[in-house]
C-alpha atoms as a PDB file:
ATOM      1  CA  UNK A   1      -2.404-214.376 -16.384  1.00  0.00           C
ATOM      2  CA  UNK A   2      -4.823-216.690 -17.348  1.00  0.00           C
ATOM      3  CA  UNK A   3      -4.388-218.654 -21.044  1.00  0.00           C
ATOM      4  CA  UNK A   4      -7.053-216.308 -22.703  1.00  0.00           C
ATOM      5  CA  UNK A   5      -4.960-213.241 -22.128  1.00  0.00           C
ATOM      6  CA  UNK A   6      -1.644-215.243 -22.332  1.00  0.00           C
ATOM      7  CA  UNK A   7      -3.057-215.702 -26.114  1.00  0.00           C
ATOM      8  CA  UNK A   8      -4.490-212.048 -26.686  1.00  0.00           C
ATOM      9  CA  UNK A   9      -1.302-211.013 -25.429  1.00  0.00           C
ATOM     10  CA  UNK A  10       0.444-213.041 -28.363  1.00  0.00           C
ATOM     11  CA  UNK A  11      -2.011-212.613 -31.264  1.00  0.00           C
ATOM     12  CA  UNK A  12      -1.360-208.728 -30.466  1.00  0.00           C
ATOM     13  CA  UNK A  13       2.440-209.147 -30.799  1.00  0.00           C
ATOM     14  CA  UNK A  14       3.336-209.353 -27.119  1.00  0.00           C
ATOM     15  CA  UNK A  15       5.794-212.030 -26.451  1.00  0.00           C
ATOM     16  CA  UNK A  16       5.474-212.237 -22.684  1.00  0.00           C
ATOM     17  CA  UNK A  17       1.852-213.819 -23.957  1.00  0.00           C
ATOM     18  CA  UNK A  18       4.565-217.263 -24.612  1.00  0.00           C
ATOM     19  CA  UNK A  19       6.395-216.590 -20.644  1.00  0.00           C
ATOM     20  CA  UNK A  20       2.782-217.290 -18.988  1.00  0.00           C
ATOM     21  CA  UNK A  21       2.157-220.628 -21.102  1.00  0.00           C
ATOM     22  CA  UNK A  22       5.842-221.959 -21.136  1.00  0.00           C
ATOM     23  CA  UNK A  23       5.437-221.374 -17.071  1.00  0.00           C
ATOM     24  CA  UNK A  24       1.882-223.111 -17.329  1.00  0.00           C
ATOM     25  CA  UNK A  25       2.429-225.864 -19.752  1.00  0.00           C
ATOM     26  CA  UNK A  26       6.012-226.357 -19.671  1.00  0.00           C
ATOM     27  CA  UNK A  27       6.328-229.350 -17.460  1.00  0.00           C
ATOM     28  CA  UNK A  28       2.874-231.185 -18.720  1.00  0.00           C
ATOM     29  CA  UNK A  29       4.946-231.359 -22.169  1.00  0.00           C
ATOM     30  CA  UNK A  30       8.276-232.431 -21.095  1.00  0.00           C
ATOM     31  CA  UNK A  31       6.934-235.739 -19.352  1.00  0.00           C
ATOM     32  CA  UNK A  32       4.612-236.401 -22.096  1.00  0.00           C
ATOM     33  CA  UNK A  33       6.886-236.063 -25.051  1.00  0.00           C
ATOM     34  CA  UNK A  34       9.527-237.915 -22.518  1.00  0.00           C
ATOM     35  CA  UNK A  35       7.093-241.034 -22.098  1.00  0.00           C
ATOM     36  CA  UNK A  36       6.697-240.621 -26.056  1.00  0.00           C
ATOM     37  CA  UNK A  37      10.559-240.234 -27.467  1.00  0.00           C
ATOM     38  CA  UNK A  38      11.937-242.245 -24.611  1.00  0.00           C
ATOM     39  CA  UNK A  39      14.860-239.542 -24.300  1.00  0.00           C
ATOM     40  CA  UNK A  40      15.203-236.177 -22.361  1.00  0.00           C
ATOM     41  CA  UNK A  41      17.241-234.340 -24.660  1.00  0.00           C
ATOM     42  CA  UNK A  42      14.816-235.160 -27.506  1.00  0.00           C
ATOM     43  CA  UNK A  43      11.255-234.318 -25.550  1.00  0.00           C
ATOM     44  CA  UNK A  44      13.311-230.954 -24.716  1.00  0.00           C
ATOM     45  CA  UNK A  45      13.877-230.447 -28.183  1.00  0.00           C
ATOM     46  CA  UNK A  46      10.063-231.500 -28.802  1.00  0.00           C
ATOM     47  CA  UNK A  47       8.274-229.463 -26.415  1.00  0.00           C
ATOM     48  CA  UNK A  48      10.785-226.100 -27.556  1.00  0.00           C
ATOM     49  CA  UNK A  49       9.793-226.950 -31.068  1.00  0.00           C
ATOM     50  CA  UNK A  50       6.091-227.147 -29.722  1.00  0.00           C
ATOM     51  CA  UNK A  51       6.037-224.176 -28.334  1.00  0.00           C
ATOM     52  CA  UNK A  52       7.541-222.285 -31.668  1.00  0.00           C
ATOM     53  CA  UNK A  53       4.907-223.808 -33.585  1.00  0.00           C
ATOM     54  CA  UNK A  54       2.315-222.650 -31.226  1.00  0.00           C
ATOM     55  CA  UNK A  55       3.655-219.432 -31.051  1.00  0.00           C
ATOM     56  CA  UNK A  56       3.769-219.110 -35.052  1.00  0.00           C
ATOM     57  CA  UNK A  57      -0.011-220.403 -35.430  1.00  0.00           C
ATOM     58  CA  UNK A  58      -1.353-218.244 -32.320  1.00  0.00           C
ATOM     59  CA  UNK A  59      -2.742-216.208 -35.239  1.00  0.00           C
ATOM     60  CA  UNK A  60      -4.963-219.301 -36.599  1.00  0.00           C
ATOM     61  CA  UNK A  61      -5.756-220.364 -33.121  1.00  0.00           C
ATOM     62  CA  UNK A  62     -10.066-219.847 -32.030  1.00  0.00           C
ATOM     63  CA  UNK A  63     -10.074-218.046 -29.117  1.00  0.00           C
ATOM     64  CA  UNK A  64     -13.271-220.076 -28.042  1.00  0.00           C
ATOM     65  CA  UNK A  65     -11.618-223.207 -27.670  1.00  0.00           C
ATOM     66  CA  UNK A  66      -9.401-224.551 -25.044  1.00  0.00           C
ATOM     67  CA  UNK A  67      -5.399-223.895 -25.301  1.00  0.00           C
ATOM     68  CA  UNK A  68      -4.118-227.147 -23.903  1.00  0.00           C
ATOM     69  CA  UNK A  69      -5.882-230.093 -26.198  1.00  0.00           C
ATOM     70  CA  UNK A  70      -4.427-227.624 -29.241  1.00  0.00           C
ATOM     71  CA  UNK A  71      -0.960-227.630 -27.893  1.00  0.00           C
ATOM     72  CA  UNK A  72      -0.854-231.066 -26.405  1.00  0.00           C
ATOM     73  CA  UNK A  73      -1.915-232.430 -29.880  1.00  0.00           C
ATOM     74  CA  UNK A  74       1.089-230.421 -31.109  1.00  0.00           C
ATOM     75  CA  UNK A  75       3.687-231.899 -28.520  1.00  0.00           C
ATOM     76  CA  UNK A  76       2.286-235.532 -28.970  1.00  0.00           C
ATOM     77  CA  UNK A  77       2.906-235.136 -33.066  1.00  0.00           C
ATOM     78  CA  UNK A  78       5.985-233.627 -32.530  1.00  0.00           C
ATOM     79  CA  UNK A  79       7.320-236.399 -30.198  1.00  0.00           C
ATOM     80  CA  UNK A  80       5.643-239.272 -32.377  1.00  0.00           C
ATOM     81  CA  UNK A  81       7.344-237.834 -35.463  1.00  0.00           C
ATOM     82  CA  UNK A  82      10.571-237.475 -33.346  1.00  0.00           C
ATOM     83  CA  UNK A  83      10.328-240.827 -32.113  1.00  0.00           C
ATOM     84  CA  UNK A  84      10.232-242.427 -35.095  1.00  0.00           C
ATOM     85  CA  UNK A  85      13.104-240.531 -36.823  1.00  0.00           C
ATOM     86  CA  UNK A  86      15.536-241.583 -33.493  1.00  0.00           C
ATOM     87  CA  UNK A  87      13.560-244.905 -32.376  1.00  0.00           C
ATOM     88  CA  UNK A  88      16.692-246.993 -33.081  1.00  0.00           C
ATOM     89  CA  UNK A  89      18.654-244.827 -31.761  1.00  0.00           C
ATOM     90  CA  UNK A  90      18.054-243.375 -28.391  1.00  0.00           C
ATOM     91  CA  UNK A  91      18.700-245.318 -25.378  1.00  0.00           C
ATOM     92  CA  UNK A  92      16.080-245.147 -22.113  1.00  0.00           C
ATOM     93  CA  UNK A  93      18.488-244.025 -19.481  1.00  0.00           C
ATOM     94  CA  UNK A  94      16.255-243.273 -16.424  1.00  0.00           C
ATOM     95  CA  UNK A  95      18.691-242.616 -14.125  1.00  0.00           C
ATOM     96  CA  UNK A  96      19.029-238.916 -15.845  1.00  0.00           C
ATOM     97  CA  UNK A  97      15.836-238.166 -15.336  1.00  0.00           C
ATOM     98  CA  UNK A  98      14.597-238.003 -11.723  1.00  0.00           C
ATOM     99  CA  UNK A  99      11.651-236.076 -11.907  1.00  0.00           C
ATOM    100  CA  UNK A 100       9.906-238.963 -13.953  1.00  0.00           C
ATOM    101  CA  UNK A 101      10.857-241.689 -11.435  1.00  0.00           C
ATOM    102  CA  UNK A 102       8.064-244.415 -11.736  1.00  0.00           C
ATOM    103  CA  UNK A 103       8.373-245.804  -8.390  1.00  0.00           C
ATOM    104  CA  UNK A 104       8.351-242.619  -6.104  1.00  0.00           C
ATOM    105  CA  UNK A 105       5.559-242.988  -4.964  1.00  0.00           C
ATOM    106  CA  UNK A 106       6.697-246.922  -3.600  1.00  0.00           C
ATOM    107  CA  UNK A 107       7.897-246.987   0.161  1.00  0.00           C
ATOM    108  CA  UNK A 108      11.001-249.246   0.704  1.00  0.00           C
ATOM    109  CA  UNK A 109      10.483-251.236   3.664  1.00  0.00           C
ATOM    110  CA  UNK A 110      13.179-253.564   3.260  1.00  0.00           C
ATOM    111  CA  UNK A 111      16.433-253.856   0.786  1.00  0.00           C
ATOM    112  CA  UNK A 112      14.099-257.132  -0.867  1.00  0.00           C
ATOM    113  CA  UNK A 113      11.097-254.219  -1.879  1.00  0.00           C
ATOM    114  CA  UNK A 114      13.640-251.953  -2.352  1.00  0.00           C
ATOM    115  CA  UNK A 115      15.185-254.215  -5.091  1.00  0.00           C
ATOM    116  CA  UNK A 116      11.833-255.612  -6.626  1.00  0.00           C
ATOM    117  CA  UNK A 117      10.262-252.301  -7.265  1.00  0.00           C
ATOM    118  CA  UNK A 118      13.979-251.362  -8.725  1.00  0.00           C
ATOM    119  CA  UNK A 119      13.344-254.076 -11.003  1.00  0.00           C
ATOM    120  CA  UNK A 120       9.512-253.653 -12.270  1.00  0.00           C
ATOM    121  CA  UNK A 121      10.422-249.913 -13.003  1.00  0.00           C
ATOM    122  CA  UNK A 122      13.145-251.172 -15.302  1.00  0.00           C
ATOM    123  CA  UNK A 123      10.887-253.921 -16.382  1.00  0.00           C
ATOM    124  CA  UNK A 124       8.155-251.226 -17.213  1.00  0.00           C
ATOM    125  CA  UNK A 125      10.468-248.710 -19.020  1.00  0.00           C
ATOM    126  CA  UNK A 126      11.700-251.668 -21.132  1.00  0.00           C
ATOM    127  CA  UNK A 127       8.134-252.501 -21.992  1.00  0.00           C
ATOM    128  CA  UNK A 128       7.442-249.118 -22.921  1.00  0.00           C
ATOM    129  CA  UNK A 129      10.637-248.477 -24.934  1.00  0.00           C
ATOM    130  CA  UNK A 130       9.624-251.675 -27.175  1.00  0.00           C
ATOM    131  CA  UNK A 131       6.257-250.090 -28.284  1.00  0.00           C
ATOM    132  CA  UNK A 132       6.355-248.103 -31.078  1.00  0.00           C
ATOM    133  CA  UNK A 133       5.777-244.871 -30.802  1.00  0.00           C
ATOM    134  CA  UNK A 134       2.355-244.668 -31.906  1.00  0.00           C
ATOM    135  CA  UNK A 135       1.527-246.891 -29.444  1.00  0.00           C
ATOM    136  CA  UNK A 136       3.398-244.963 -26.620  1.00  0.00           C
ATOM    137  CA  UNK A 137       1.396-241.951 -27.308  1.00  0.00           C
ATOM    138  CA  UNK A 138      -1.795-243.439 -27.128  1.00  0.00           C
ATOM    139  CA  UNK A 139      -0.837-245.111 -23.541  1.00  0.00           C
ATOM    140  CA  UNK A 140       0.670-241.599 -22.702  1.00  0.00           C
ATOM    141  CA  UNK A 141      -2.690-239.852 -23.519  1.00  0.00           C
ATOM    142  CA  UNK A 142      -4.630-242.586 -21.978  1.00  0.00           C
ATOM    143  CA  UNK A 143      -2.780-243.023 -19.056  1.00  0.00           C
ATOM    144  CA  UNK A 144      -1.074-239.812 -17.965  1.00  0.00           C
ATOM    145  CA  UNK A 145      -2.807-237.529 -19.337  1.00  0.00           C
ATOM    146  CA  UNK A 146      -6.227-239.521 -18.746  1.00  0.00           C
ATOM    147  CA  UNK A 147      -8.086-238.758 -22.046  1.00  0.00           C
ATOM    148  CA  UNK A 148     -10.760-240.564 -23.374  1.00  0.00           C
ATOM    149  CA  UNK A 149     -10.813-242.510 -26.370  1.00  0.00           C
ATOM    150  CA  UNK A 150     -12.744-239.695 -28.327  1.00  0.00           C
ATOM    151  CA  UNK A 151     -10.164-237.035 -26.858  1.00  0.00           C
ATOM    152  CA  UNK A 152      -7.641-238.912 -28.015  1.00  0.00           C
ATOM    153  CA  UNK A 153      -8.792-239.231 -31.600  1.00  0.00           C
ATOM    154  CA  UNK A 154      -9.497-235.583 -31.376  1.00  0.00           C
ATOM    155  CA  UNK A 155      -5.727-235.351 -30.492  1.00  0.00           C
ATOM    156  CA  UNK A 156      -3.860-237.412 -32.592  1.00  0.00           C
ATOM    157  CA  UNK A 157      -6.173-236.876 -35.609  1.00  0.00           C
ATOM    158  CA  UNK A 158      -7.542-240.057 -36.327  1.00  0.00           C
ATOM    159  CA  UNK A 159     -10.082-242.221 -36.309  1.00  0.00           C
ATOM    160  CA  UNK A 160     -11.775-243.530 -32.858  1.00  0.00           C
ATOM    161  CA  UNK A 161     -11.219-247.359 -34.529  1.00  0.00           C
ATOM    162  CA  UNK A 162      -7.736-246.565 -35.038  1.00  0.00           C
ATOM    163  CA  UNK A 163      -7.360-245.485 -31.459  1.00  0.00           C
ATOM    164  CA  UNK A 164      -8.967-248.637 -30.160  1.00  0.00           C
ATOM    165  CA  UNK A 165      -6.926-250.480 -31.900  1.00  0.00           C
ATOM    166  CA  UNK A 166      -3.725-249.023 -30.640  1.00  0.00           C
ATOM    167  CA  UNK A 167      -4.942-248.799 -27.553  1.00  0.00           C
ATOM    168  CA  UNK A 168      -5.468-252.528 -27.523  1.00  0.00           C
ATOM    169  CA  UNK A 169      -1.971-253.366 -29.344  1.00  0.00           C
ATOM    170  CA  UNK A 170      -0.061-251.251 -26.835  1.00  0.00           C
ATOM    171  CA  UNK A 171      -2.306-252.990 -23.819  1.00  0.00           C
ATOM    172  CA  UNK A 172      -1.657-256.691 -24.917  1.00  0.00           C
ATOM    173  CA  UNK A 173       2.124-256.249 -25.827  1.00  0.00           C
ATOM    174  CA  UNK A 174       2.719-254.632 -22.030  1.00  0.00           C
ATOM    175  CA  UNK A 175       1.009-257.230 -20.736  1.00  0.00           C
ATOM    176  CA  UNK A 176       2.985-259.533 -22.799  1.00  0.00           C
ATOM    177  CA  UNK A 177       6.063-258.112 -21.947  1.00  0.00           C
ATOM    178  CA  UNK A 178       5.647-257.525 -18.219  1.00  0.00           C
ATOM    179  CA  UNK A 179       4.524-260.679 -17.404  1.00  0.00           C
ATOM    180  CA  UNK A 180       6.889-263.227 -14.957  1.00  0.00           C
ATOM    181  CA  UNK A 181       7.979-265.718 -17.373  1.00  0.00           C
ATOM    182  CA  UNK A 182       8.578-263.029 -20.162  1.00  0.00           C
ATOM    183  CA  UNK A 183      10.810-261.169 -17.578  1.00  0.00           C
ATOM    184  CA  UNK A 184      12.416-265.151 -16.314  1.00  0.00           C
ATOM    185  CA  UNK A 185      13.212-265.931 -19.758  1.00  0.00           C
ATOM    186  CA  UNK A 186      14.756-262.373 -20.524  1.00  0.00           C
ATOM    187  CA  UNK A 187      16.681-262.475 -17.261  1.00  0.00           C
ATOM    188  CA  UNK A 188      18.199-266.142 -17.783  1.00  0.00           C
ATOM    189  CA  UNK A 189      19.304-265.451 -21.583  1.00  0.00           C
END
């Protein structure tokens, strides 16, 4: 079932409309509002929330437009709002969350690799949990979900300045942060 009948299926009362885009879309929103919140047990909570919303306004939704930029823009709100209610209080535990693993796709030659790319993946999950959470979704859109600067405004419903601007923000203060002598001065505290 393809998202067009998925969403007929729904606007004419049939729930199994929801099984075929949960099944499609499911995944897509748990890493995204994961990479936003920071925490799997909220992006769960975002993405189930997402879909309830989506489900509710499947009456309001144009059948001529695309489903996944309208539901992604839901999920990214959701997680951004989310994020910023629990930001100082969730923890980035990676270690419960396998399937987002940043450095599968490194091979470990030797225990020395094995231990550096150990390290940067901590060192990059630390750098993301510092930016705020506006700025995580604009690297999540950019970067994982590889939107352009105008598809993000579209998204996140503002202007393509303000975009830019976060975009930049978010750029410089990972650079910042993953840099050597930002990570040797955090490591000799």
């Amino acid at each position: 079932m393809n998202d067009l009948q998925a969403i007929l299926r729904l606007k004419f009362g049939d729930i199994g409309g929801l099984d075929a885009l949960v099944a499609r879309y499911q995944v897509r929103a748990l890493r995204t509002a994961f990479l936003i919140t920071q925490d799997a047990a909220l992006a769960q909570d975002v993405v189930q929330d997402a879909f309830l919303s989506a489900y509710r306004a499947i009456q309001s939704f144009q059948l001529g437009r695309p489903f996944a930029p309208w539901f992604m823009r839901i999920v990214v709100n959701g997680a951004i709002q989310t994020a910023r209610r629990g930001q100082h209080y969730t923890a980035l535990d990676t270690d419960e969350d396998d399937d987002l693993d940043l450095s599968a796709g490194i091979s470990a030659v030797s225990l020395e690799q094995t231990v550096e790319a150990a390290q940067t993946e901590a060192a990059i999950w630390a750098a993301l949990a510092d930016l705020t959470p506006e700025r995580r979704a604009v690297i999540v859109l950019r970067y994982y979900l590889e939107l352009s600067e105008n598809e993000m405004a579209a998204h996140l419903a503002i202007p393509i300045g303000t975009v830019k601007s976060r975009l930049h923000a978010a750029k410089r203060q990972l650079r910042d942060r993953l840099t050597p002598e930002y990570r040797t001065n955090q490591d000799g505290r």
